[in-house]
C-alpha atoms as a PDB file:
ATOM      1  CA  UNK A   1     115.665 103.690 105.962  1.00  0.00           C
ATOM      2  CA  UNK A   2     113.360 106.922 105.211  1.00  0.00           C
ATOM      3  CA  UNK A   3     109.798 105.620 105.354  1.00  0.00           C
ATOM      4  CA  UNK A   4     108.885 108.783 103.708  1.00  0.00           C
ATOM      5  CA  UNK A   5     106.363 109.726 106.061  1.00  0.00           C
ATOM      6  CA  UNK A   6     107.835 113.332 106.022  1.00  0.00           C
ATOM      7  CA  UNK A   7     104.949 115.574 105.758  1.00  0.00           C
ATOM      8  CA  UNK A   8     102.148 112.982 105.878  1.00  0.00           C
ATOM      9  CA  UNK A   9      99.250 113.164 107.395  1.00  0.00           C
ATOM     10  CA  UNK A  10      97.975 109.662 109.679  1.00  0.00           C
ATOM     11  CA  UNK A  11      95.184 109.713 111.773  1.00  0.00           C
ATOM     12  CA  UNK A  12      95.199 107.414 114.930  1.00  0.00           C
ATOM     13  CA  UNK A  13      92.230 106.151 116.837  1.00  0.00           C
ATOM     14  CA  UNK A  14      92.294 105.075 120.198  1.00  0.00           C
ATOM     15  CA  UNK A  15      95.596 106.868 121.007  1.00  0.00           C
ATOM     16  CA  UNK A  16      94.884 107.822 124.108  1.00  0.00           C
ATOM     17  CA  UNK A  17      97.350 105.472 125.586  1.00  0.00           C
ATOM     18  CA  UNK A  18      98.877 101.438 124.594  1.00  0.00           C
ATOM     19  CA  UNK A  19      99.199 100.914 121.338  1.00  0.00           C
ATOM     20  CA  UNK A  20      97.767 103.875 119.693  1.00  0.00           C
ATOM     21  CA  UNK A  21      99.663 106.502 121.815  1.00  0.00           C
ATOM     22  CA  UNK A  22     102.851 104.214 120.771  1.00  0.00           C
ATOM     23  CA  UNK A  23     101.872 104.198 117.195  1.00  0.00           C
ATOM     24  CA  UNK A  24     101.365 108.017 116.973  1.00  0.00           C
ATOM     25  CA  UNK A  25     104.812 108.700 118.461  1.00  0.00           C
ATOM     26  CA  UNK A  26     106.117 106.798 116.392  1.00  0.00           C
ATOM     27  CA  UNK A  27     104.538 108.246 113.434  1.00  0.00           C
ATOM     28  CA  UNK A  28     105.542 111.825 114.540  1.00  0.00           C
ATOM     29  CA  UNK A  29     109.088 110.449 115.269  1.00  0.00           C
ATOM     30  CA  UNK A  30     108.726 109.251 111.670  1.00  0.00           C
ATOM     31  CA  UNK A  31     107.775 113.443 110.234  1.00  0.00           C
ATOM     32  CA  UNK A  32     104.462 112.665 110.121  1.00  0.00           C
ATOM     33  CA  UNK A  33     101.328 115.224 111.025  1.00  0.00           C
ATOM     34  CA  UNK A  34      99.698 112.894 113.347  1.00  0.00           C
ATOM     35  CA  UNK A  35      95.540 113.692 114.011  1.00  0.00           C
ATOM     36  CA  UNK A  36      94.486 111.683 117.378  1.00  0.00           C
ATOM     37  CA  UNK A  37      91.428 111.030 118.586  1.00  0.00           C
ATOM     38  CA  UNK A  38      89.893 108.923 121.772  1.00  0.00           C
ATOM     39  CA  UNK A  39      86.659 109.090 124.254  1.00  0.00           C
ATOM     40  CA  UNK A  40      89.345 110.300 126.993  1.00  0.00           C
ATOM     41  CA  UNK A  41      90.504 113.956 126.136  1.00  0.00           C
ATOM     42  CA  UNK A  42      92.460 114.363 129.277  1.00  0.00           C
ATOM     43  CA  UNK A  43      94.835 111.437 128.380  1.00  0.00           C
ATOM     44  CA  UNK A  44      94.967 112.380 124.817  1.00  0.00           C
ATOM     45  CA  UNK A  45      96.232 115.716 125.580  1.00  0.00           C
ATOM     46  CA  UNK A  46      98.950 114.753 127.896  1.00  0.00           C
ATOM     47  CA  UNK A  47      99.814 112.201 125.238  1.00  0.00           C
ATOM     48  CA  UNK A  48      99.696 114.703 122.804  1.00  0.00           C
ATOM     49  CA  UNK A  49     102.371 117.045 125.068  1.00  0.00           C
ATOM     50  CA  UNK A  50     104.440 114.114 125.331  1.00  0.00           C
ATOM     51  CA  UNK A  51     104.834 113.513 121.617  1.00  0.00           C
ATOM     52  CA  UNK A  52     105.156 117.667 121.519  1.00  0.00           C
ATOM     53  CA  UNK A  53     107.843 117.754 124.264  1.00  0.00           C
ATOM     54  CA  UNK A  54     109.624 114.687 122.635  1.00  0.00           C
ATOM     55  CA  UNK A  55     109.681 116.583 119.314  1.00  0.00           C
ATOM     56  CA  UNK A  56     110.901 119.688 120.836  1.00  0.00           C
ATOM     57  CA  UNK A  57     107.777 121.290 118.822  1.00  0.00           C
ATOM     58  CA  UNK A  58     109.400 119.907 115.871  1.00  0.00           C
ATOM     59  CA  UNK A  59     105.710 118.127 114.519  1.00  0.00           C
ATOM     60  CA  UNK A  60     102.099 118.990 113.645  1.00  0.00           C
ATOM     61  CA  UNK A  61      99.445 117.547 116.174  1.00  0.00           C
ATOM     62  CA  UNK A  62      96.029 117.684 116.602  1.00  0.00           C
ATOM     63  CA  UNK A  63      93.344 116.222 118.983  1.00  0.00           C
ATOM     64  CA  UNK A  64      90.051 115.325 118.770  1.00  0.00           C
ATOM     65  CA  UNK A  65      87.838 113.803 121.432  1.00  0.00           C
ATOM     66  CA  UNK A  66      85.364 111.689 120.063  1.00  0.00           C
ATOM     67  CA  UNK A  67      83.665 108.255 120.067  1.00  0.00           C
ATOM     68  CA  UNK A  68      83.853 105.782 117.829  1.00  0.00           C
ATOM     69  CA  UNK A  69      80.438 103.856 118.002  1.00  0.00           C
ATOM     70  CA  UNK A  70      78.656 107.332 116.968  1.00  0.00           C
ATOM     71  CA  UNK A  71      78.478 108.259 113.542  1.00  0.00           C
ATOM     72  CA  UNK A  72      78.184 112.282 113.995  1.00  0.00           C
ATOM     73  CA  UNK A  73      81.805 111.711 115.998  1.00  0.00           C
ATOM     74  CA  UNK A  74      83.526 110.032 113.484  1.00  0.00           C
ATOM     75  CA  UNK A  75      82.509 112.140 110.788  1.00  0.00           C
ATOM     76  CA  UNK A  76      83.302 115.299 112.500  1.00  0.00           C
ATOM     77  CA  UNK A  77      86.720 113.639 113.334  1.00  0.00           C
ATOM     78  CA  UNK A  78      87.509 113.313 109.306  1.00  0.00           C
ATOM     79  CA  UNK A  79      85.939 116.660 108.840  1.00  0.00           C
ATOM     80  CA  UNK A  80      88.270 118.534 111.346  1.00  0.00           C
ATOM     81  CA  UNK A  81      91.073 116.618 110.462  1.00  0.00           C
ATOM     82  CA  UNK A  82      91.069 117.281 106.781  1.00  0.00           C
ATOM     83  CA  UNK A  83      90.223 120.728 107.125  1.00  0.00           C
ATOM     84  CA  UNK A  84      93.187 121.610 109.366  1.00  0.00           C
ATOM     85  CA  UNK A  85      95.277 119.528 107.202  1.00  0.00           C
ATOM     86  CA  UNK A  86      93.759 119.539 103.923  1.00  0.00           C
ATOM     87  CA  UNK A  87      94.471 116.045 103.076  1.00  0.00           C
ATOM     88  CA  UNK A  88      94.784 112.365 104.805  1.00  0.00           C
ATOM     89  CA  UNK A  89      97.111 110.104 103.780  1.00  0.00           C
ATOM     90  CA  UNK A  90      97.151 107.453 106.823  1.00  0.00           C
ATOM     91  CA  UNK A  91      94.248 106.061 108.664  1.00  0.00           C
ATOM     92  CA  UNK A  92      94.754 103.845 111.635  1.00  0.00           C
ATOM     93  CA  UNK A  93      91.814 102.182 112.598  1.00  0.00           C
ATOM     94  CA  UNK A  94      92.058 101.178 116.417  1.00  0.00           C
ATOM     95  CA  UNK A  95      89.721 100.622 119.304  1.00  0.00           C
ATOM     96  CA  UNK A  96      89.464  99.512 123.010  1.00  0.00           C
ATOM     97  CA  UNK A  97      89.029  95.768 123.479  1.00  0.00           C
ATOM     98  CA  UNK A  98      85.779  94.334 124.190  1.00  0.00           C
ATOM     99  CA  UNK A  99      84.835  92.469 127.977  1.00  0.00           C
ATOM    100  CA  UNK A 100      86.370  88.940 128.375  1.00  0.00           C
ATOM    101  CA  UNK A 101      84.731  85.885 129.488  1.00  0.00           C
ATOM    102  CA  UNK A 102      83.038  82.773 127.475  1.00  0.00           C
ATOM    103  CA  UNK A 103      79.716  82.546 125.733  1.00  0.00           C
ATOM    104  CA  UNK A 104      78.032  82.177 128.395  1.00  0.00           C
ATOM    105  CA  UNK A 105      78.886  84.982 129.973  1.00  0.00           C
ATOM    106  CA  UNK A 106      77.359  87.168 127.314  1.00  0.00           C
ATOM    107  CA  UNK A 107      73.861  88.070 126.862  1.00  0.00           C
ATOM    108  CA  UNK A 108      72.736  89.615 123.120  1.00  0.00           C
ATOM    109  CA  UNK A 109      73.361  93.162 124.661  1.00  0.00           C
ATOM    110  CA  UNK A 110      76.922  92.473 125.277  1.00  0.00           C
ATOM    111  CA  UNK A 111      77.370  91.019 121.735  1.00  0.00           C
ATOM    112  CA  UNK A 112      76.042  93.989 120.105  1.00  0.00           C
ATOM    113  CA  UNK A 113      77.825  97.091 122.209  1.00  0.00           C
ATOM    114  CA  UNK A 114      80.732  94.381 120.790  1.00  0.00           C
ATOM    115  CA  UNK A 115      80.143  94.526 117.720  1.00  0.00           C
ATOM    116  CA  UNK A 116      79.473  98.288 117.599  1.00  0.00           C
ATOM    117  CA  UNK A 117      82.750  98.751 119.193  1.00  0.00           C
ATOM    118  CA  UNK A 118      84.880  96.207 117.626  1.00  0.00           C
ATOM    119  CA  UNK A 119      83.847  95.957 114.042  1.00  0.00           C
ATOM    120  CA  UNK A 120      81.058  99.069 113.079  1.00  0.00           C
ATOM    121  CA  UNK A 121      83.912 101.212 114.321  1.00  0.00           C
ATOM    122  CA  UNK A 122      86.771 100.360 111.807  1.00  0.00           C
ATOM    123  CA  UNK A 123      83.733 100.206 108.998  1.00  0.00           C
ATOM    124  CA  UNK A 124      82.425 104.000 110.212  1.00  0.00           C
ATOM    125  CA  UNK A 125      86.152 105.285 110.341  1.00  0.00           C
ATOM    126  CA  UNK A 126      87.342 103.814 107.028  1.00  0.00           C
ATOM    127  CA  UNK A 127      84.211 104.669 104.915  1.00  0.00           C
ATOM    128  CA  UNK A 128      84.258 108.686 106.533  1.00  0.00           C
ATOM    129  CA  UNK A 129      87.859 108.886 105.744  1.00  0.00           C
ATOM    130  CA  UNK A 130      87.908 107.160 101.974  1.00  0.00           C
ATOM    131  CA  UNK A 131      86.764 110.087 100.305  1.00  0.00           C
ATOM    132  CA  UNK A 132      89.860 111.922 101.699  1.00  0.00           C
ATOM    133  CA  UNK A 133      92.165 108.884 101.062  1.00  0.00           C
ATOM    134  CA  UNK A 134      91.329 108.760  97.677  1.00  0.00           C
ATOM    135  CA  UNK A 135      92.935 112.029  97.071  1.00  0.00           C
ATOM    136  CA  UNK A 136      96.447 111.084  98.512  1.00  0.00           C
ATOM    137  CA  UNK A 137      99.381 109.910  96.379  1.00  0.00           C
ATOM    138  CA  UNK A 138      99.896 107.293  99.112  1.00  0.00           C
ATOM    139  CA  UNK A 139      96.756 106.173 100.410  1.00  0.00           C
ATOM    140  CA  UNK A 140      97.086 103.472 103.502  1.00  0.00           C
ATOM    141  CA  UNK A 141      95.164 101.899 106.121  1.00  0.00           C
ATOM    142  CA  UNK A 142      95.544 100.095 108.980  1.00  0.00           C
ATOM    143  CA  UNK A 143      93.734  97.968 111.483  1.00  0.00           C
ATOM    144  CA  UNK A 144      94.673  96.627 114.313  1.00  0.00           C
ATOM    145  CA  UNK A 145      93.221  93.841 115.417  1.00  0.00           C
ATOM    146  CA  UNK A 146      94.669  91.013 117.476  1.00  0.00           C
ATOM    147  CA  UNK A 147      96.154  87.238 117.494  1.00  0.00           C
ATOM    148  CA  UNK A 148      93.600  85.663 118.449  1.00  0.00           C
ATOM    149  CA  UNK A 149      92.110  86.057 114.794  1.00  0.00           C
ATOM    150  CA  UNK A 150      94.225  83.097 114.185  1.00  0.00           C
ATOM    151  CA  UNK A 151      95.022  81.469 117.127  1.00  0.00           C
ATOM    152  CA  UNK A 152      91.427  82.457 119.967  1.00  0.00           C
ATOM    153  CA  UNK A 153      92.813  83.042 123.448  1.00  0.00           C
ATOM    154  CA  UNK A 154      90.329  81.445 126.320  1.00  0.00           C
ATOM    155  CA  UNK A 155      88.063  83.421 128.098  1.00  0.00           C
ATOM    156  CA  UNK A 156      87.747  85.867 125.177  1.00  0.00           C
ATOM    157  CA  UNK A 157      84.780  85.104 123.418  1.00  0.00           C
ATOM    158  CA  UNK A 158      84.036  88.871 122.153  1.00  0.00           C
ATOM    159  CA  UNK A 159      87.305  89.495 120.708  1.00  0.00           C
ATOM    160  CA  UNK A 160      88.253  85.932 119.373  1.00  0.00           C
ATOM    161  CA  UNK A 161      84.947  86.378 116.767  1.00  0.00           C
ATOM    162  CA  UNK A 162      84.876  89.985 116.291  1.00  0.00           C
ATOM    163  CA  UNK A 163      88.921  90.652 115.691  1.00  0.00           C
ATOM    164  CA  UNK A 164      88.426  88.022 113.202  1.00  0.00           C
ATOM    165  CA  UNK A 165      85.501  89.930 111.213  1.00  0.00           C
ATOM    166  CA  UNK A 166      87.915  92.894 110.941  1.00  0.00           C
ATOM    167  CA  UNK A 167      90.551  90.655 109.641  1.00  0.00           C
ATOM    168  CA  UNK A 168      87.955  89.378 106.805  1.00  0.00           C
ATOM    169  CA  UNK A 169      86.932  93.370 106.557  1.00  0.00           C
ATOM    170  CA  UNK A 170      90.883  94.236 105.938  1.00  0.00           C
ATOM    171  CA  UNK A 171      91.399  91.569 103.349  1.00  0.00           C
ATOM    172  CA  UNK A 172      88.472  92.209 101.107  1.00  0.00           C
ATOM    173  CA  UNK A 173      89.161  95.778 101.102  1.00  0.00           C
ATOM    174  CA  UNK A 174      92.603  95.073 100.181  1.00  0.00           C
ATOM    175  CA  UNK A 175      91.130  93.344  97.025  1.00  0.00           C
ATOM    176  CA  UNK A 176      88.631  96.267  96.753  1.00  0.00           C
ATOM    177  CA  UNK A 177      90.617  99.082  96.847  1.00  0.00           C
ATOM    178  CA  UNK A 178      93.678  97.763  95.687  1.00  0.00           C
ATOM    179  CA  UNK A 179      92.811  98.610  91.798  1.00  0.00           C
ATOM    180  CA  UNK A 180      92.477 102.456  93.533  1.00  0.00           C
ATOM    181  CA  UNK A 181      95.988 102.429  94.870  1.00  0.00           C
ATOM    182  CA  UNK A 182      95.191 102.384  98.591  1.00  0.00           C
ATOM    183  CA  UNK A 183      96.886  99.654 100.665  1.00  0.00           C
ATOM    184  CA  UNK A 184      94.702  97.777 102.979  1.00  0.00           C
ATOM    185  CA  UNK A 185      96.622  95.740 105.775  1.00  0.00           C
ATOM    186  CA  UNK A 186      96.405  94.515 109.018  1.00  0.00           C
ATOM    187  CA  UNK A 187      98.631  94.134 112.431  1.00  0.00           C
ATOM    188  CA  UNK A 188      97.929  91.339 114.470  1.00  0.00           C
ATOM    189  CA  UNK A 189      99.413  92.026 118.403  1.00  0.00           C
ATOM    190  CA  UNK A 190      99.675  88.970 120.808  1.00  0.00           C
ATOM    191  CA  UNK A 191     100.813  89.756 124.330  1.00  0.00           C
ATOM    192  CA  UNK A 192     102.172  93.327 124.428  1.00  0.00           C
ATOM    193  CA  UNK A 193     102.500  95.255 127.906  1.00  0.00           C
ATOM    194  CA  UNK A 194      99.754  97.402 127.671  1.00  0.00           C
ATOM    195  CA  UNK A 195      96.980  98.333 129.941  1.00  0.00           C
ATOM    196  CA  UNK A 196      94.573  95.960 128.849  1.00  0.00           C
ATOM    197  CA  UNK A 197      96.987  93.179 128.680  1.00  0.00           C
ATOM    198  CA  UNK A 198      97.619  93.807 132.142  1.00  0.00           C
ATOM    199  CA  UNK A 199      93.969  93.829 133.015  1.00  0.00           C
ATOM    200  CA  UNK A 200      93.267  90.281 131.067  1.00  0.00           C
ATOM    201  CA  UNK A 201      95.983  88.699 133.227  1.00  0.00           C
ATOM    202  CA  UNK A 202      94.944  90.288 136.426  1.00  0.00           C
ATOM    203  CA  UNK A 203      91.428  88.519 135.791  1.00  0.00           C
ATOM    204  CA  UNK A 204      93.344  85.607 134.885  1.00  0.00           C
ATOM    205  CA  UNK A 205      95.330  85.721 138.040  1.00  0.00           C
ATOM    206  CA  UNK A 206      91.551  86.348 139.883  1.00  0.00           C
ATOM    207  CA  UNK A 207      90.327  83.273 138.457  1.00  0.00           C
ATOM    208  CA  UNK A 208      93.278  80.884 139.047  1.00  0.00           C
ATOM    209  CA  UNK A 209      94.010  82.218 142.890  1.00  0.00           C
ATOM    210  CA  UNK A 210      97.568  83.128 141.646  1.00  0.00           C
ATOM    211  CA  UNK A 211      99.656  86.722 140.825  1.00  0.00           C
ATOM    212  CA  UNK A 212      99.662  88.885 137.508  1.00  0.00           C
ATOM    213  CA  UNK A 213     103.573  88.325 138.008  1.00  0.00           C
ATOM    214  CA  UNK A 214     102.950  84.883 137.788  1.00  0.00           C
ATOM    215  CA  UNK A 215     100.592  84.891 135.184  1.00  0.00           C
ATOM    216  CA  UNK A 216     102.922  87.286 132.866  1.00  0.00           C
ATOM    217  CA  UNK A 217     105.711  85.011 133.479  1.00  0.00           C
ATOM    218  CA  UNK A 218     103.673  81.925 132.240  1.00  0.00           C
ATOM    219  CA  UNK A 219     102.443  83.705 129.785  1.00  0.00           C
ATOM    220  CA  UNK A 220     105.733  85.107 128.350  1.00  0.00           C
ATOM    221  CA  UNK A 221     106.886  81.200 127.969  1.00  0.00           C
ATOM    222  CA  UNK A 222     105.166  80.692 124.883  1.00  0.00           C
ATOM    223  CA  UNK A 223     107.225  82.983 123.145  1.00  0.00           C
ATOM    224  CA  UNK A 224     110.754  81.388 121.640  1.00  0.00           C
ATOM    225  CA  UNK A 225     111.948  84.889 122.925  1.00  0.00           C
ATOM    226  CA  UNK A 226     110.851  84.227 126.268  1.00  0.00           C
ATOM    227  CA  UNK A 227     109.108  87.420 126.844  1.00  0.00           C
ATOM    228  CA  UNK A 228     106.134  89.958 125.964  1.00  0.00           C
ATOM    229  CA  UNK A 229     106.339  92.524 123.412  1.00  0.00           C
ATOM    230  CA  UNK A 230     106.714  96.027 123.860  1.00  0.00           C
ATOM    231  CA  UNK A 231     104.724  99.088 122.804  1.00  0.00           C
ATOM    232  CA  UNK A 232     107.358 100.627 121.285  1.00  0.00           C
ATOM    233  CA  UNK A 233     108.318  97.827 119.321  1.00  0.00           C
ATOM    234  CA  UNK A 234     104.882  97.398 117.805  1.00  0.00           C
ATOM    235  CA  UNK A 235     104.844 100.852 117.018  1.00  0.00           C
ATOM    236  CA  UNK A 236     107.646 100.419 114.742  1.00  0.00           C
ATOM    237  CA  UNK A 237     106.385  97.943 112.954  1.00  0.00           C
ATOM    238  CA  UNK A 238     102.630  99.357 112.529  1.00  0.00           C
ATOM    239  CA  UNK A 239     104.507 102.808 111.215  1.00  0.00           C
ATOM    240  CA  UNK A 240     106.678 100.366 108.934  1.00  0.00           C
ATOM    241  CA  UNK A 241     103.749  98.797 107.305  1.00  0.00           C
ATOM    242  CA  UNK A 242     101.455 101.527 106.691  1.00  0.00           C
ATOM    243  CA  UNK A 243     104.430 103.848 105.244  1.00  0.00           C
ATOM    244  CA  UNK A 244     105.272 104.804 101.634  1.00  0.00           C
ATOM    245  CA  UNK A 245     108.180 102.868 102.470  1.00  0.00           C
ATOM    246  CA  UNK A 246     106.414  99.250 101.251  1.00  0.00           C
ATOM    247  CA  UNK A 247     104.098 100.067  98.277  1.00  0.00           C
ATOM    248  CA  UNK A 248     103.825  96.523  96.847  1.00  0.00           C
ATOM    249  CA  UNK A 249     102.674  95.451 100.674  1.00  0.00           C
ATOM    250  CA  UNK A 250      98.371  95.222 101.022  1.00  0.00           C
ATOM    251  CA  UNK A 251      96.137  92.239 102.393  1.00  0.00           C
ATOM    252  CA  UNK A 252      99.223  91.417 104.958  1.00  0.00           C
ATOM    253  CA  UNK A 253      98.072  90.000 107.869  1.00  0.00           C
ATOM    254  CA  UNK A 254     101.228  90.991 109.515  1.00  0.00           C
ATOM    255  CA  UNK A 255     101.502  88.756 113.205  1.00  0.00           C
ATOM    256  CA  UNK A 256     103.355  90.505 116.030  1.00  0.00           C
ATOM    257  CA  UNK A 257     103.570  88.124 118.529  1.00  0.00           C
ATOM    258  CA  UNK A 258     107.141  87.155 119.753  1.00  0.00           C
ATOM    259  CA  UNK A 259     106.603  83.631 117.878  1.00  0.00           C
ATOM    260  CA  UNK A 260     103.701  82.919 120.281  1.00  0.00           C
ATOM    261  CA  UNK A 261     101.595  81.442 117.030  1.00  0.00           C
ATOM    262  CA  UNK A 262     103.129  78.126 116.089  1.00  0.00           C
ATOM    263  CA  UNK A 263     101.257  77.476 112.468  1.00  0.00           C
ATOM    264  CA  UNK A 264     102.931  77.291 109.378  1.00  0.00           C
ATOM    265  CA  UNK A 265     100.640  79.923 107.606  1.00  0.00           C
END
């Protein structure tokens, strides 16, 4: 299937490494102009000579380094990007995690650099880069934001509320900006083997005096496909969603989580 992302232009955040990096790749696989951005320049460049020496030069790149919980950063980021470019048809709204543990464990400070991090981040991104959206022929955005919107994960507090604001974010703006022409939808990752997945169950394994191979292995039994998802594979479907491909998709909620969440709806 051509997801007609041939001479597109996405922007990532957070693709540094996990998820983003995978999405980007993808994206470039895909024909795309990708525009990446993350705190950590040194990983985003090799990422970014990765995706170059993968492509045998064969794509349009660019990285920025800049952070998402400062407003002068994110608007520079749309600034640059569009000006190199000239347009922006993508945006891909993604950001690191925030600390685990239970209310308890979380003074008013933590809650806020949360907040900032977690929600004012996909809200500073999206409203910098609508102006530029609005001027594609195939608008899109995407959030990422995580399965415990629908189903909260213990010991993750933080993300179980927050993640759950962006979902309520990605809806409304679906109903918003729908009438515009710009799709608004949302991918919802359970356990995938990223970094930070790794982290949560080593501090899993910490607290229950057992291994992360043990812990993964557990974990990987709630799936019906008896294992954790790959970055790869939820690159594929993030590209898939937010393509040309799917016009008549916006306000999905799109769960990929190896059958992990057992509802109905």
């Amino acid at each position: 299937m051509d997801l007609g992302l041939r001479d597109k232009v996405a922007l990532v955040a957070g693709a540094s490494r996990g998820l983003g990096a995978a999405t980007a790749r993808e994206l470039a696989r895909e024909g795309a102009t990708v525009v990446m951005c993350s705190r950590d320049a040194k990983t985003l460049v090799r990422t970014q000579e990765a995706i170059f020496l993968e492509m045998k030069g064969q794509t349009g790149t660019m990285v920025v380094e800049a952070d998402l919980t400062r407003d002068e950063d994110v608007q520079r980021l749309i600034e640059q990007a569009t000006m190199r470019f000239g347009r922006l048809d993508i945006l891909v709204t993604n950001c690191g995690g925030p600390p685990t543990g239970r209310f308890v464990d979380h003074d008013l400070e933590a809650w806020r650099a949360a907040v900032d991090t977690t929600l004012l981040s996909v809200v500073r991104l999206i409203r910098a880069a609508l102006p530029s959206l609005r001027l594609s022929d195939t608008p899109s955005i995407l959030t990422f934001t995580s399965n415990s919107a629908r189903q909260p994960v213990p010991n993750m507090v933080l993300a179980n509320a927050l993640r759950l604001a962006v979902v309520g974010l990605t809806k409304t703006l679906a109903m918003e900006l729908g009438p515009e022409g710009i799709r608004v939808n949302s991918i919802l990752p359970a356990w995938t083997k990223t970094e930070r997945v790794m982290e949560i169950l080593a501090e899993r394994a910490r607290r229950n005096g057992t291994t992360v191979d043990y812990e993964m292995v557990r974990q990987a039994e709630e799936s019906p496909l008896g294992r954790l998802g790959t970055v790869e594979e939820f690159a594929r479907a993030a590209v898939f969603l937010c393509s040309p491909a799917v016009p008549f998709l916006t306000g999905v909620m799109l769960g990929f989580d190896g059958g992990m969440y057992k509802a109905t709806l």
